[in-house]
Protein backbone atom coordinates (compact mmCIF):
# COMPACT_ATOMS: atom_id res chain seq x y z
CA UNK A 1 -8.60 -0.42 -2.41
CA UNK A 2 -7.40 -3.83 -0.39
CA UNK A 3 -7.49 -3.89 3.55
CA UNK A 4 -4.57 -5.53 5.17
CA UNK A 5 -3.83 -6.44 8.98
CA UNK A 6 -1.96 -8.40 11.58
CA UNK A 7 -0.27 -8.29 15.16
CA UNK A 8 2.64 -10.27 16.37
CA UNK A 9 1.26 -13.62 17.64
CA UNK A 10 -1.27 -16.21 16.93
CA UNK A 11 -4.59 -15.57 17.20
CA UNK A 12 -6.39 -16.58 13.85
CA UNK A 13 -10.19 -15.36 15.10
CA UNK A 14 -9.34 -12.15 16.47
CA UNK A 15 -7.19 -11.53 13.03
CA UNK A 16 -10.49 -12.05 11.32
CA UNK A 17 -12.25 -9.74 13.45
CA UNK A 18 -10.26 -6.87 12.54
CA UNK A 19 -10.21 -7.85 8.77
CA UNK A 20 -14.37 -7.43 9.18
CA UNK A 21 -13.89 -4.12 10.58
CA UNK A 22 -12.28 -2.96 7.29
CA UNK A 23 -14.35 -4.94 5.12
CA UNK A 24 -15.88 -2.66 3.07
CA UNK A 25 -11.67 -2.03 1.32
CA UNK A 26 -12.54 -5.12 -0.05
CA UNK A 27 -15.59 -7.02 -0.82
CA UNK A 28 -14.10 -9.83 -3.34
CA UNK A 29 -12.13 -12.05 -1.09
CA UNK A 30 -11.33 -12.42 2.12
CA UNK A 31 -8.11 -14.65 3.91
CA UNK A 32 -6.70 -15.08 6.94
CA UNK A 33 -2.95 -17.06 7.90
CA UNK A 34 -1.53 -17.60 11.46
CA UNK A 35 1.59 -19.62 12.90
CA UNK A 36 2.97 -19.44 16.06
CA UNK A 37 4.15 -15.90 15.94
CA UNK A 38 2.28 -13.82 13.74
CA UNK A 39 -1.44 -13.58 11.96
CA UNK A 40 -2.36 -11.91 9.02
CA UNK A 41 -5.39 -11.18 6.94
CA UNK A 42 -6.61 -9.41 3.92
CA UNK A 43 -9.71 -8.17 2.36
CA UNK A 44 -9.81 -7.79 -1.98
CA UNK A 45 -10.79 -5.67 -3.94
CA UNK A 46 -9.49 -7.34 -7.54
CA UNK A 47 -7.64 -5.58 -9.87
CA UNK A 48 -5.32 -7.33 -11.79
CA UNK A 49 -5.79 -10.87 -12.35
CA UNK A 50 -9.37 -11.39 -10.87
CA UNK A 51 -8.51 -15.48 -10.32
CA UNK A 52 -8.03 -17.25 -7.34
CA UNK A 53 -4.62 -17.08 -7.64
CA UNK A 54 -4.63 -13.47 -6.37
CA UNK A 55 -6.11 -14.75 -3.21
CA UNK A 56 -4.30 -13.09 -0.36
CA UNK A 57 -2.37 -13.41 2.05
CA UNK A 58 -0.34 -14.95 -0.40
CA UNK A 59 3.38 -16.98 -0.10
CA UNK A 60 6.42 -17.77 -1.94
CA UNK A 61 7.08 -21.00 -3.13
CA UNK A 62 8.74 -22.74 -0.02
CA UNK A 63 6.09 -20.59 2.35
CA UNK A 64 9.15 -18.60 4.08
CA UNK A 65 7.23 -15.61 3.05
CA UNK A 66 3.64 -14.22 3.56
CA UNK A 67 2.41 -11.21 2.24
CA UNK A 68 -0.62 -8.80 2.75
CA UNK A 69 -0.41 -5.93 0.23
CA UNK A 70 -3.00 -2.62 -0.49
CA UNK A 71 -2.28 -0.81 -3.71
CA UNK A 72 -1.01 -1.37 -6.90
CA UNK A 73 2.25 -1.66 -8.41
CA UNK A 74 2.47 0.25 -11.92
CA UNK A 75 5.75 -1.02 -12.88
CA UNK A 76 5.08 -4.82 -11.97
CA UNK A 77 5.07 -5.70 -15.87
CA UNK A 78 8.58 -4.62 -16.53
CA UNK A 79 10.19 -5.35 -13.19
CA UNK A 80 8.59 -9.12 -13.42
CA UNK A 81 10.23 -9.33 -16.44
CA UNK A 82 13.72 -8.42 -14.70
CA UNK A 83 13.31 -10.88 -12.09
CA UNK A 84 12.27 -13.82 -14.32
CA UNK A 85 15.60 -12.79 -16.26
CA UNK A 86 16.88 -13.75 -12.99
CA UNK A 87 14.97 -17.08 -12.32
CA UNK A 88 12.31 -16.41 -10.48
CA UNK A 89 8.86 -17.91 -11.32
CA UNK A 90 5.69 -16.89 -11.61
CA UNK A 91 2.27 -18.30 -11.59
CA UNK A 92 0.19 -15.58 -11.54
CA UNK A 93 -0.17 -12.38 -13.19
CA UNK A 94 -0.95 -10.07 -9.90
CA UNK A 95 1.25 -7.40 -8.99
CA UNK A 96 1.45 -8.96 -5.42
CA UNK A 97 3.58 -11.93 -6.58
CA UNK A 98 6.07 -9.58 -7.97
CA UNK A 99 6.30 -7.82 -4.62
CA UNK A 100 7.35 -11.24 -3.22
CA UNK A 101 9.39 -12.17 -5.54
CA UNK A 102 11.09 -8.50 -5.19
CA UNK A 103 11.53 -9.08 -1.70
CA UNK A 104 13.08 -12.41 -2.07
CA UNK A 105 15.76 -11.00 -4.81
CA UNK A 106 16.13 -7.54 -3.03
CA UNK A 107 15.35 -7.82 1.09
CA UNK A 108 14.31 -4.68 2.28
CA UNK A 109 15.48 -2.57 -0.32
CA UNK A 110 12.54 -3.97 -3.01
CA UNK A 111 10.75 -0.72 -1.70
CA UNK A 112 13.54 1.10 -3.93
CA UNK A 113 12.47 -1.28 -7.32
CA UNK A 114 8.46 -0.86 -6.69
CA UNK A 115 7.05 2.31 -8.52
CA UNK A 116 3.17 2.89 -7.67
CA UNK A 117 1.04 3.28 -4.47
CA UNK A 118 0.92 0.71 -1.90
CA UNK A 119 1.34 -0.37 2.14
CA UNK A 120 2.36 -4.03 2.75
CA UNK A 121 3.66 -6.23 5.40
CA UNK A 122 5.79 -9.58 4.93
CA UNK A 123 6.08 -12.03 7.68
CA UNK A 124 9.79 -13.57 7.06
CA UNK A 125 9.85 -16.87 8.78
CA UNK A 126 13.44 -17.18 8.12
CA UNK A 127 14.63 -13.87 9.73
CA UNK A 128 11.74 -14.20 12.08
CA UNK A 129 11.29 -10.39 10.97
CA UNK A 130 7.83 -8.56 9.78
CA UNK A 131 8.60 -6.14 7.53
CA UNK A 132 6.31 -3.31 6.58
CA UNK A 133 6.22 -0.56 3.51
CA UNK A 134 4.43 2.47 2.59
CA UNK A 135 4.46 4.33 -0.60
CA UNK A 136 6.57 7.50 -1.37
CA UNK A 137 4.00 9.88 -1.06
CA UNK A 138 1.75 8.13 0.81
CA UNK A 139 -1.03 7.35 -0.96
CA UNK A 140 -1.67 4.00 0.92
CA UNK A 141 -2.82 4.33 4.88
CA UNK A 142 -0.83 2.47 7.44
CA UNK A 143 -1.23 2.56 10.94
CA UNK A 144 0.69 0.39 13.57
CA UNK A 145 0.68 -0.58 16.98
CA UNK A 146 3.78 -1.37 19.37
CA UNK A 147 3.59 -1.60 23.05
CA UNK A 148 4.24 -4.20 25.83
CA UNK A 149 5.65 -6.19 23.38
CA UNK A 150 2.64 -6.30 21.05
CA UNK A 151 2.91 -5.37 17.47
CA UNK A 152 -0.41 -4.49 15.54
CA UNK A 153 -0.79 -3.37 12.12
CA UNK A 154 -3.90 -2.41 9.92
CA UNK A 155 -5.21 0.30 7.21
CA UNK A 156 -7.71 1.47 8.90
CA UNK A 157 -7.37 2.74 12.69
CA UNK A 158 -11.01 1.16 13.46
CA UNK A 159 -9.49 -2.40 12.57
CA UNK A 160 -6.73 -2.03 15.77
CA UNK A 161 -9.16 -0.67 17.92
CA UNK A 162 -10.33 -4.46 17.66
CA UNK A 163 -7.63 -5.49 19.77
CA UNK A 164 -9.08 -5.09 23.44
CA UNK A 165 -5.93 -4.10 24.62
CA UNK A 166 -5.52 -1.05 22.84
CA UNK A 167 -6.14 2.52 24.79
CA UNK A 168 -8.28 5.30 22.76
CA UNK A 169 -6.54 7.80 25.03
CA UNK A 170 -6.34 11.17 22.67
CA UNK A 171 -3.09 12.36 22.08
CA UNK A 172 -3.42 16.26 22.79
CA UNK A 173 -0.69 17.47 19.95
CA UNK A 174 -2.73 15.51 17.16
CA UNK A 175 -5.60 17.06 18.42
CA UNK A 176 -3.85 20.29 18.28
CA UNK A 177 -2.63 20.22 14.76
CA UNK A 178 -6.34 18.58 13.53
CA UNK A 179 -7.51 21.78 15.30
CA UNK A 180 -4.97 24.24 13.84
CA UNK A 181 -4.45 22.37 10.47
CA UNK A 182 -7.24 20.38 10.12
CA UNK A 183 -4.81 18.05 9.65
CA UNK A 184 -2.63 15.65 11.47
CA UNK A 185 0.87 14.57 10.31
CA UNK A 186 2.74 11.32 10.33
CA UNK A 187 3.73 9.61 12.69
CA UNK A 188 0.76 10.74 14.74
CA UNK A 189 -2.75 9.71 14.94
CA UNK A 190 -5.59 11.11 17.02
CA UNK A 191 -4.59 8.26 19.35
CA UNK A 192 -1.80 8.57 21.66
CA UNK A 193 -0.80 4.86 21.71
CA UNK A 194 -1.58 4.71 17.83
CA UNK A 195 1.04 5.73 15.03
CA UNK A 196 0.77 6.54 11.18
CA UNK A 197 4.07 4.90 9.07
CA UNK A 198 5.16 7.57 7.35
CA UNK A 199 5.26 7.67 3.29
CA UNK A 200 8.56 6.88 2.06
CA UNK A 201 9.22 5.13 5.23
CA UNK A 202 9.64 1.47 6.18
CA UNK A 203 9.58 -0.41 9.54
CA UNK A 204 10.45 -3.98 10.47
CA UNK A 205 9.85 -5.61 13.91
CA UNK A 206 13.26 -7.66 14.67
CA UNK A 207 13.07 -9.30 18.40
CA UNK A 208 10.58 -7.11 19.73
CA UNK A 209 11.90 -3.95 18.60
CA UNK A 210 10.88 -1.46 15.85
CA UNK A 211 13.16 -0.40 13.06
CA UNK A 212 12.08 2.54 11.32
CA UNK A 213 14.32 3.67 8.19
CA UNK A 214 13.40 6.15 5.73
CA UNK A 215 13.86 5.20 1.86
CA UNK A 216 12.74 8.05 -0.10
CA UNK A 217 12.35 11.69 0.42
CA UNK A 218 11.50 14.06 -2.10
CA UNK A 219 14.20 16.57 -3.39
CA UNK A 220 14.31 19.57 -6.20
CA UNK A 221 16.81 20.15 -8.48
CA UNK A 222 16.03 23.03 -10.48
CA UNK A 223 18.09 23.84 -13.87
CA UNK A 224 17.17 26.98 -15.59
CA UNK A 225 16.07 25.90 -19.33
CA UNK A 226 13.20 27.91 -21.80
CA UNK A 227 9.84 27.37 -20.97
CA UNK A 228 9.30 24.91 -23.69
CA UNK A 229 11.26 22.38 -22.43
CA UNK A 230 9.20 22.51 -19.27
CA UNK A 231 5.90 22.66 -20.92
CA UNK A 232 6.95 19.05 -22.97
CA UNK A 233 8.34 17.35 -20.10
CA UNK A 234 5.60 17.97 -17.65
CA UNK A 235 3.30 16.83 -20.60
CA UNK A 236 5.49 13.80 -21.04
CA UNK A 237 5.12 13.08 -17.36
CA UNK A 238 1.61 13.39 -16.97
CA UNK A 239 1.28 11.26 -19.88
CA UNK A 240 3.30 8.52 -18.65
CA UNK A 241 1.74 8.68 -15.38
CA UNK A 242 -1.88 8.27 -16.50
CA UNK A 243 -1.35 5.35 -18.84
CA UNK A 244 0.93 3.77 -16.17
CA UNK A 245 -2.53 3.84 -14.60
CA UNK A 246 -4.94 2.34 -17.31
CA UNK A 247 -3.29 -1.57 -16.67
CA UNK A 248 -6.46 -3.03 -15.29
CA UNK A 249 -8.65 -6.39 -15.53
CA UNK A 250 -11.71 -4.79 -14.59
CA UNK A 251 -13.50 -1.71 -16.43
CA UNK A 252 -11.86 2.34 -15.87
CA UNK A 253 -13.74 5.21 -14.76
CA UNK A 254 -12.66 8.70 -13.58
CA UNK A 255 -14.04 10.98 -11.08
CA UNK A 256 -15.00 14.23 -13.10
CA UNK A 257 -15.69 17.71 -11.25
CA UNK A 258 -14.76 19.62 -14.19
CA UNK A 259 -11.57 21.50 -12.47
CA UNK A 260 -8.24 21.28 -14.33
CA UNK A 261 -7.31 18.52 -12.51
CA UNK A 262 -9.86 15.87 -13.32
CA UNK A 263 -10.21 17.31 -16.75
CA UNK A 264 -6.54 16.92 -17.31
CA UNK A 265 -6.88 13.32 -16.83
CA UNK A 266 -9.71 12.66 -18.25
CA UNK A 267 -8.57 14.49 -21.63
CA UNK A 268 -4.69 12.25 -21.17
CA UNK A 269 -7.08 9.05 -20.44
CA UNK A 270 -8.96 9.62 -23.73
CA UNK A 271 -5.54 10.41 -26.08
CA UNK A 272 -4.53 7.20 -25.17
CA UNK A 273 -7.02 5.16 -25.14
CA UNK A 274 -8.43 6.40 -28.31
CA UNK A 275 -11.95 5.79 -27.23
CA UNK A 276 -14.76 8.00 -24.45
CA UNK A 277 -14.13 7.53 -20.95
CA UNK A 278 -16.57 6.66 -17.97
CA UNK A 279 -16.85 9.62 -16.04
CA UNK A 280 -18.78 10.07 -12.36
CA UNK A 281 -19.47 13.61 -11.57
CA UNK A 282 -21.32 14.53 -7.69
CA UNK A 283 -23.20 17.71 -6.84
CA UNK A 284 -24.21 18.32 -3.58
């Protein structure tokens, strides 16, 4: 996991400060970028293409964009390959280039081209608009900020709580549901002034106000067929799923507790890679 962050004017140190509050989502690389109206930082944890030139946050060619991105993109290979078939060039082979490169060819709607887990922001100089994306199903953490005309971002909530102008007032209902639920939904956080972008959601800060859209939602359309069919497709699915997750620079492992779950995987992870997989198993 990365660690991404940024508010709505310059302020390069105290951009920093929250990036070392999150730290520990990333211990490769740090990097910081601030103009006049926004600042930005990152903290890596390397993936894909462990160079330099996966140093974040990173821009397009002209520097009208500027990206922090957490997560990874699963269908970057093929949808690079679209987008060069469309001129754009690369020079790189992270993930995170094709997410600007997405945004410059889609806008907004890249979030509908992107298949994997992630949360990102892009600061468009030309729109003067900072644009913000979480996964479908939320897999990625990203909380946000908005208030007196401040706008702060971050994947952890520790790394807002930087800002000194940030209340830690509780907000009752969250408590309420952590109480009842032991859980608390998006958009709320266990701080009043602090919200949770929902998965499948995006927001973009445009003059000082928020735009929240929703982009995907999940829907069921059931068609009675035998059994069989059901059995191979969910197989197929599976399958494509886990070696959509084996594209990696660094080694694999797998979490093993020995439910169906994590043996599923680790059985799908072996098939395909045709050799044993690193396994970590905890008792306590």
């Amino acid at each position: 996991m990365c660690g991404i962050c940024g508010f709505n004017w310059c302020d390069k140190d105290l951009v920093e400060t929250m990036a070392g509050a999150i730290a520990h989502r990333g211990p490769d690389q740090e990097g910081s970028y601030a103009d006049e109206n926004v600042s930005l930082a990152h903290r890596r944890l390397s993936i894909i293409d462990l160079s330099e030139k996966g140093t974040q946050p990173m821009t397009n060619e002209d520097g009208s964009l500027w990206l922090v991105f957490n997560g990874e993109i699963y269908n970057f290979p093929s949808l690079r390959a679209r987008l060069a078939d469309r001129g754009h060039r690369f020079s790189s082979n992270t993930d995170t280039e094709v997410i600007l490169h997405a945004y410059e060819e889609y806008g907004p709607n890249c979030v509908d081209h992107l298949s994997g887990m992630f949360a990102f922001a892009i600061w468009d100089r030309r729109r003067r608009e900072l644009f913000l994306a979480r996964d479908r199903i939320g897999i990625k953490p990203l909380y946000y900020y908005h208030k007196n005309g401040r706008f702060i971002f971050a994947s952890e909530i520790k790394a807002i709580l930087c800002c000194p102008d940030v209340s830690r007032e509780l907000d009752p209902l969250a408590l309420y549901y952590y109480l009842a639920y032991e859980f608390v939904p998006a958009p709320l956080t266990m701080f009043r002034d602090i919200k949770k972008l929902q998965p499948g959601h995006t927001l973009t800060l445009r003059d000082g106000q928020l735009y929240d859209k929703e982009y995907w939602d999940l829907t069921f359309h059931h068609e009675p067929k035998p059994e069989s069919y059901y059995r191979d497709r969910l197989l197929e699915l599976l399958e494509n799923a886990v070696r959509s997750h084996l594209i990696s620079d660094v080694p694999l492992g797998v979490f093993l507790s020995g439910g169906l779950d994590s043996s599923t995987v680790v059985a799908l992870m072996h098939r395909i890679l045709g050799e044993g997989v690193s396994t970590f198993s905890l008792g306590y």
